[in-house]
N, C-alpha and C. Protein backbone atom coordinates (compact mmCIF):
# COMPACT_ATOMS: atom_id res chain seq x y z
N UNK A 1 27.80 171.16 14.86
CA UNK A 1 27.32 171.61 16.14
C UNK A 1 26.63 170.44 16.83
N UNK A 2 26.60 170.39 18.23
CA UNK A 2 26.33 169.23 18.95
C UNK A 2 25.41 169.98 19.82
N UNK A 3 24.23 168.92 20.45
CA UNK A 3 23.17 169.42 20.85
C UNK A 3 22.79 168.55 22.03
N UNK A 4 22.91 168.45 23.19
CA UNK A 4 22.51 168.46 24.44
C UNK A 4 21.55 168.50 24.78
N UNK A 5 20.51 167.56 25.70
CA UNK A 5 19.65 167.63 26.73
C UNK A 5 19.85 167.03 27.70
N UNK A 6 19.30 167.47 28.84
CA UNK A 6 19.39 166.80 30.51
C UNK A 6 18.24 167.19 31.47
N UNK A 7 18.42 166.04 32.29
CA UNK A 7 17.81 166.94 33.22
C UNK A 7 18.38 165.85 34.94
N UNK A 8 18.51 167.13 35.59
CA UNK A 8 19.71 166.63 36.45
C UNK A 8 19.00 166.38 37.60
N UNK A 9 19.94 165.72 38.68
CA UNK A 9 19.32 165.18 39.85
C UNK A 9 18.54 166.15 40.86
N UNK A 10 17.92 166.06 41.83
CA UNK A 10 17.68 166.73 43.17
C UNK A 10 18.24 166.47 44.29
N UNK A 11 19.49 165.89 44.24
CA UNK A 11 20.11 165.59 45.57
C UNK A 11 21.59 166.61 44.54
N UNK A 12 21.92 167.63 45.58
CA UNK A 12 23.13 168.07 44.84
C UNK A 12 24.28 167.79 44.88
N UNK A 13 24.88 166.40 46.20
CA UNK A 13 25.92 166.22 45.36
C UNK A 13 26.10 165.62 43.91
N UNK A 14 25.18 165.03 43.86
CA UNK A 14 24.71 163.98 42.42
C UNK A 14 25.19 165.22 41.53
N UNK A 15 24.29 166.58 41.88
CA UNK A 15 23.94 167.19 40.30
C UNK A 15 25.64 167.43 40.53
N UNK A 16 26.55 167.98 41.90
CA UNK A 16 27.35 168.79 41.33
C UNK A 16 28.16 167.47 40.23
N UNK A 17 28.42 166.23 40.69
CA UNK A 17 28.91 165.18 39.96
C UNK A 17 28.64 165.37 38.16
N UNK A 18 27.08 165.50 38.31
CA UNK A 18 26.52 165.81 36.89
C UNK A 18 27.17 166.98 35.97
N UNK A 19 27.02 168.23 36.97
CA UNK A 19 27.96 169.37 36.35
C UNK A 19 29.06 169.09 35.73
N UNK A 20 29.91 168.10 36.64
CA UNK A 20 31.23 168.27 36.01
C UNK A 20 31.42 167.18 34.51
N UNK A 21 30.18 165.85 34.68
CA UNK A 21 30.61 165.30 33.87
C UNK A 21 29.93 166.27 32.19
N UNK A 22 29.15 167.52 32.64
CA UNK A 22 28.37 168.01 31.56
C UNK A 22 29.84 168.93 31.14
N UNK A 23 30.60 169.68 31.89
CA UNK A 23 31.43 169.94 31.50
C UNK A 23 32.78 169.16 30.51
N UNK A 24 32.54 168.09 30.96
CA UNK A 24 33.69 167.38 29.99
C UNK A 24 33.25 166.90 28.82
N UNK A 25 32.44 166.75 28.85
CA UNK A 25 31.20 165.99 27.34
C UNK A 25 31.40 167.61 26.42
N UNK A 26 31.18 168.82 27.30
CA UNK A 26 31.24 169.73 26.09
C UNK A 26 32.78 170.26 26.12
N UNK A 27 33.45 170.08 26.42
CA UNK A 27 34.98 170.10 26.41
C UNK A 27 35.56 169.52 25.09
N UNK A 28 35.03 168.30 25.30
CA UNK A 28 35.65 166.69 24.37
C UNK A 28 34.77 167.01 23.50
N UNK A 29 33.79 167.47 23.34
CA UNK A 29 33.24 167.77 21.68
C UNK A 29 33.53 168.55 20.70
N UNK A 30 33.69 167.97 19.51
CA UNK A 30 34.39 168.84 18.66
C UNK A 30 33.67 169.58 18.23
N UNK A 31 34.06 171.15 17.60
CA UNK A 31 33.29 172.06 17.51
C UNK A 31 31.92 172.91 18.34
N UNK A 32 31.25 173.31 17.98
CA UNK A 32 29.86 174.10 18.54
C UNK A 32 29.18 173.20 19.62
N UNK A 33 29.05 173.61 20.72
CA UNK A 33 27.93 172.86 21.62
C UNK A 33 26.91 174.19 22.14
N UNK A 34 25.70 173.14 22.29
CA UNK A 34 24.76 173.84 22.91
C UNK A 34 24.02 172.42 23.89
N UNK A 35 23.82 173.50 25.48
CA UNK A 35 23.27 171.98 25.94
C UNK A 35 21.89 172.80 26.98
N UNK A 36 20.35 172.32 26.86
CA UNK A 36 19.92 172.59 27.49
C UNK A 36 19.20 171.45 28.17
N UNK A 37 18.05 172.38 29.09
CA UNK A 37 17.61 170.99 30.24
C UNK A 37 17.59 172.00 31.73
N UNK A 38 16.52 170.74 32.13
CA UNK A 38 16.28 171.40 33.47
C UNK A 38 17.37 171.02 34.96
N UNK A 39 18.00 171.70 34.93
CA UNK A 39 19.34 171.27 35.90
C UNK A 39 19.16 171.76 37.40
N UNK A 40 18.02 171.95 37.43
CA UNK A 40 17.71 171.58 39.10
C UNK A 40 18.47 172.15 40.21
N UNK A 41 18.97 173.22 40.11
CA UNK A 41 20.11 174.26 40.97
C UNK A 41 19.31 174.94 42.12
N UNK A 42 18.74 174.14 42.92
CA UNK A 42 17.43 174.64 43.50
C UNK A 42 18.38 175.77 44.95
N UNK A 43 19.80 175.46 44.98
CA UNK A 43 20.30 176.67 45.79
C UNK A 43 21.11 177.74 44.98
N UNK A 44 20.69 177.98 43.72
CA UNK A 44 20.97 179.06 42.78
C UNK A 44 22.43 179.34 41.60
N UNK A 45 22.45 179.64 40.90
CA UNK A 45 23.48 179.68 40.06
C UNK A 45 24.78 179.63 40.66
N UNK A 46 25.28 179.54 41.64
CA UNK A 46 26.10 179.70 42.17
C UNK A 46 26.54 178.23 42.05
N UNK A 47 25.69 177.18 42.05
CA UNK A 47 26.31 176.11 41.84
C UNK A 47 26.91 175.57 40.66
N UNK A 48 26.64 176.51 39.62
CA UNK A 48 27.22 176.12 37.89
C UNK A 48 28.57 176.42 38.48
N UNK A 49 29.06 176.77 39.11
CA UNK A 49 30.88 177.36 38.98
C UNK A 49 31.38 176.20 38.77
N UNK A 50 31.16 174.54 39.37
CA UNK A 50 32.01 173.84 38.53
C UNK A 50 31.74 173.67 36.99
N UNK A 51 30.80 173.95 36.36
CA UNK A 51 31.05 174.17 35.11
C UNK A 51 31.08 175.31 34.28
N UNK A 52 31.20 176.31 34.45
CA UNK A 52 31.59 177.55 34.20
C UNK A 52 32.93 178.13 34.48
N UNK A 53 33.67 177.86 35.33
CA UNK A 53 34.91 177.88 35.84
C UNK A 53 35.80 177.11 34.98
N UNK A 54 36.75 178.18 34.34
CA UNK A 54 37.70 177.22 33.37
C UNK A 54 37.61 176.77 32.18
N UNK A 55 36.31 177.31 31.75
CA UNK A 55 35.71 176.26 30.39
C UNK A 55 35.28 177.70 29.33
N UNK A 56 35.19 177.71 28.48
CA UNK A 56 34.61 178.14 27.06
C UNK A 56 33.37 178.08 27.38
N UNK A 57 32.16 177.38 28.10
CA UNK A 57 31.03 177.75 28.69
C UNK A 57 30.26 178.75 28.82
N UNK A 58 29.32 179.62 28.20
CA UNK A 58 28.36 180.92 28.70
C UNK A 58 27.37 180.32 29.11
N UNK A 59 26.56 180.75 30.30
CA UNK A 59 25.22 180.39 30.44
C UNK A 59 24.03 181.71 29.57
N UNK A 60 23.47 181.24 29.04
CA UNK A 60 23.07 182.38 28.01
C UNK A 60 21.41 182.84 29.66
N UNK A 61 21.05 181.88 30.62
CA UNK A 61 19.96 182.47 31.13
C UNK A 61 20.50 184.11 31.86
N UNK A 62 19.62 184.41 31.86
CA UNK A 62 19.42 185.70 33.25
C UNK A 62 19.31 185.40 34.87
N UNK A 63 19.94 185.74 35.67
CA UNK A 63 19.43 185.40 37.11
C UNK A 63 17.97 186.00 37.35
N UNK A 64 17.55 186.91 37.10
CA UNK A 64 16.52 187.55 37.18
C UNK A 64 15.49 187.43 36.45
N UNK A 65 15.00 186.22 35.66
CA UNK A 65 14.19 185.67 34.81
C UNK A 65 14.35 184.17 35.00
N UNK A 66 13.09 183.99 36.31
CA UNK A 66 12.52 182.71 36.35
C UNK A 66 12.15 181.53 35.26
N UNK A 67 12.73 180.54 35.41
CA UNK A 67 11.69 179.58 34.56
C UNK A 67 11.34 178.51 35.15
N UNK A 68 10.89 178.57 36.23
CA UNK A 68 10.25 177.52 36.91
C UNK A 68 9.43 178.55 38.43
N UNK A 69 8.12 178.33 38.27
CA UNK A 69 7.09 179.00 39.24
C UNK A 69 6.16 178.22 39.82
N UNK A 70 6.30 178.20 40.85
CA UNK A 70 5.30 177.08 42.12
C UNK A 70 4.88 178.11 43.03
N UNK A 71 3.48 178.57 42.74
CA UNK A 71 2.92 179.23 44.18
C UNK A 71 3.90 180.66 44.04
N UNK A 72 4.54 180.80 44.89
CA UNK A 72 5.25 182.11 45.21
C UNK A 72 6.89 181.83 45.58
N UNK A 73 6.82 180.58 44.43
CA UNK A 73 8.44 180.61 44.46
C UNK A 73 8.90 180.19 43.30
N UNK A 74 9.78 181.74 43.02
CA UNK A 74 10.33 181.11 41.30
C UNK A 74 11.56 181.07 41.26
N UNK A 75 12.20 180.12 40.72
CA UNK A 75 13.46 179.59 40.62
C UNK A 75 14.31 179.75 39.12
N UNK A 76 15.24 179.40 38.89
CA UNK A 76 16.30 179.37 37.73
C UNK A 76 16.55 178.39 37.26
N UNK A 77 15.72 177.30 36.93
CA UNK A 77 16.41 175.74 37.24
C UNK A 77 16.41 175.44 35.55
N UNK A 78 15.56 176.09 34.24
CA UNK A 78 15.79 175.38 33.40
C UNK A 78 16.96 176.44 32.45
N UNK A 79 17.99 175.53 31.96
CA UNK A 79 18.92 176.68 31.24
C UNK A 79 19.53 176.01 30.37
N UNK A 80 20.31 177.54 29.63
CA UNK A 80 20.81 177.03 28.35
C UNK A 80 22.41 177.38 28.56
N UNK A 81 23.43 176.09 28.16
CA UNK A 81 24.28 176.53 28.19
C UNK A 81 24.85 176.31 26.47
N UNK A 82 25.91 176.81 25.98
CA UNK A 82 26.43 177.42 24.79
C UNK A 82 28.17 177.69 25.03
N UNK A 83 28.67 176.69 23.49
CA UNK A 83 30.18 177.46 23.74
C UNK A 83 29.76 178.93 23.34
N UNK A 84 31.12 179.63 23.41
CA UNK A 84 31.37 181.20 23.40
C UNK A 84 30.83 181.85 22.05
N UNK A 85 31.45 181.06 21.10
CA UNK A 85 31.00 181.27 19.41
C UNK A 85 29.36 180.98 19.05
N UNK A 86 29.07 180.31 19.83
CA UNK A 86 27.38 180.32 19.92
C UNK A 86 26.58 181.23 20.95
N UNK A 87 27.69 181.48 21.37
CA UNK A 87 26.68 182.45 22.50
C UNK A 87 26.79 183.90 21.66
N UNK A 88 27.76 184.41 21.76
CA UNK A 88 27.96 185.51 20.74
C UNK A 88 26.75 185.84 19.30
N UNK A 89 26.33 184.88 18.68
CA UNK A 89 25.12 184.97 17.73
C UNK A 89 23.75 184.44 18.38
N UNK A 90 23.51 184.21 19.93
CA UNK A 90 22.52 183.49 20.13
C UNK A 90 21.54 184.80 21.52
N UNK A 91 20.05 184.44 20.99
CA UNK A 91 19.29 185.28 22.51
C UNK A 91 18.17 183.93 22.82
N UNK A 92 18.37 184.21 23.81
CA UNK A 92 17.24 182.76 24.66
C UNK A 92 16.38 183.84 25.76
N UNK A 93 15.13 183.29 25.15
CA UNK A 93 13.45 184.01 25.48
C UNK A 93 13.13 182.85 26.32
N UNK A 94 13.07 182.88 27.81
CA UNK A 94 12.03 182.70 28.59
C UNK A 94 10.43 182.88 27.90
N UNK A 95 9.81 181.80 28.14
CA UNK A 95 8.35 181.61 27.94
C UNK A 95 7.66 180.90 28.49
N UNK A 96 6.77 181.28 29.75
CA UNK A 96 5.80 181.16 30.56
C UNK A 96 4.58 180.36 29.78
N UNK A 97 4.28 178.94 30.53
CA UNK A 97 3.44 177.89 30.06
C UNK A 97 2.35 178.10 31.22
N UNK A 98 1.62 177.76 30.38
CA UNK A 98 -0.21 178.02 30.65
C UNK A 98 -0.55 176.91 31.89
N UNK A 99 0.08 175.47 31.78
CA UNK A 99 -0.14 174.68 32.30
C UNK A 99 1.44 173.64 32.89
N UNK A 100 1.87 174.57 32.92
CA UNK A 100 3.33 173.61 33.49
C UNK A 100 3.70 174.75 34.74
N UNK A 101 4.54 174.27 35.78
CA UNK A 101 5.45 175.24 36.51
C UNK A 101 6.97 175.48 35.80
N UNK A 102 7.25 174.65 34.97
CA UNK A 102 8.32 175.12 33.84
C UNK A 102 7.97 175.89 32.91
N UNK A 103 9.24 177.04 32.64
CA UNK A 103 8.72 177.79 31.04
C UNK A 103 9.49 177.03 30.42
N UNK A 104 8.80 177.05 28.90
CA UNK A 104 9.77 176.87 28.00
C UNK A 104 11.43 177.90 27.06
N UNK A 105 11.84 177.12 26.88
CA UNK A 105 12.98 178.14 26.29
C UNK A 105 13.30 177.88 24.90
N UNK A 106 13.46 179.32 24.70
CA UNK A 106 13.11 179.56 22.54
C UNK A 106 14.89 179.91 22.68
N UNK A 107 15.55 179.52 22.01
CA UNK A 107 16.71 179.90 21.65
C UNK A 107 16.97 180.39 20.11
N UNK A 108 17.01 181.96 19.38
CA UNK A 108 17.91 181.65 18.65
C UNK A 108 18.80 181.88 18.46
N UNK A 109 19.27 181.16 16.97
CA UNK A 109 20.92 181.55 16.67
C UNK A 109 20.84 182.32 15.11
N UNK A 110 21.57 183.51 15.27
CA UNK A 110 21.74 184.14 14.30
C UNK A 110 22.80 183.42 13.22
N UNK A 111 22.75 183.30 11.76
CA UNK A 111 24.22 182.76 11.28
C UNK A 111 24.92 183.61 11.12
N UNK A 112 26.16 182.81 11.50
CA UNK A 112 27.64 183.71 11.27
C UNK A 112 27.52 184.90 10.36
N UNK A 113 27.70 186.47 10.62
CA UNK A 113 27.91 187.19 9.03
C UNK A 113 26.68 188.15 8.90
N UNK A 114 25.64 187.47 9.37
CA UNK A 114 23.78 188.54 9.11
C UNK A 114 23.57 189.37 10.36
């Protein structure tokens, strides 16, 4: 299994550029990927479709469970993505930090079989 971090631009053509090259990195990897990181989608999930579109890809977040809060605006920006066979044994917990505007994210993975 292969393990991923990022954290992507604020200008979005950059990130969508980023998307796609995050998509081919977990394409071309052999076996299990998991990739998280704060990917900065500050005009909403709607922009993963180039990497979700076409691919073995789940995004394991919720639209409706913030992890990033400034004042009175909470956003979706840090996430976990997972091939299919990892998503299937995996739950990812949002967790709200005391002193950051990012939450952190607990992922686990059940093994195959339990």
């Amino acid at each position: 299994m292969s393990l991923f971090f990022s954290h992507l631009a604020l200008t979005k053509s950059v990130r969508r550029a980023q998307l796609l090259e995050v998509r081919e990195l977990m394409h071309h990897v052999p076996g299990e990927a998991i990739f998280l990181g704060d990917f900065n989608i500050l005009s909403g999930l709607a922009e993963l479709s180039p990497l979700l579109n076409q691919s073995d890809i789940v995004l394991l977040n919720r639209e409706d469970v913030p992890t990033f809060t400034f004042h009175k605006r909470e956003l979706v920006l840090d996430l976990c993505f997972c091939t299919r066979k990892v998503a299937a044994l995996s739950r990812l917990t949002v967790v709200p930090q005391a002193y950051s505007d990012h939450a952190a994210l607990v992922l686990e993975i059940d093994s195959p079989g339990h």
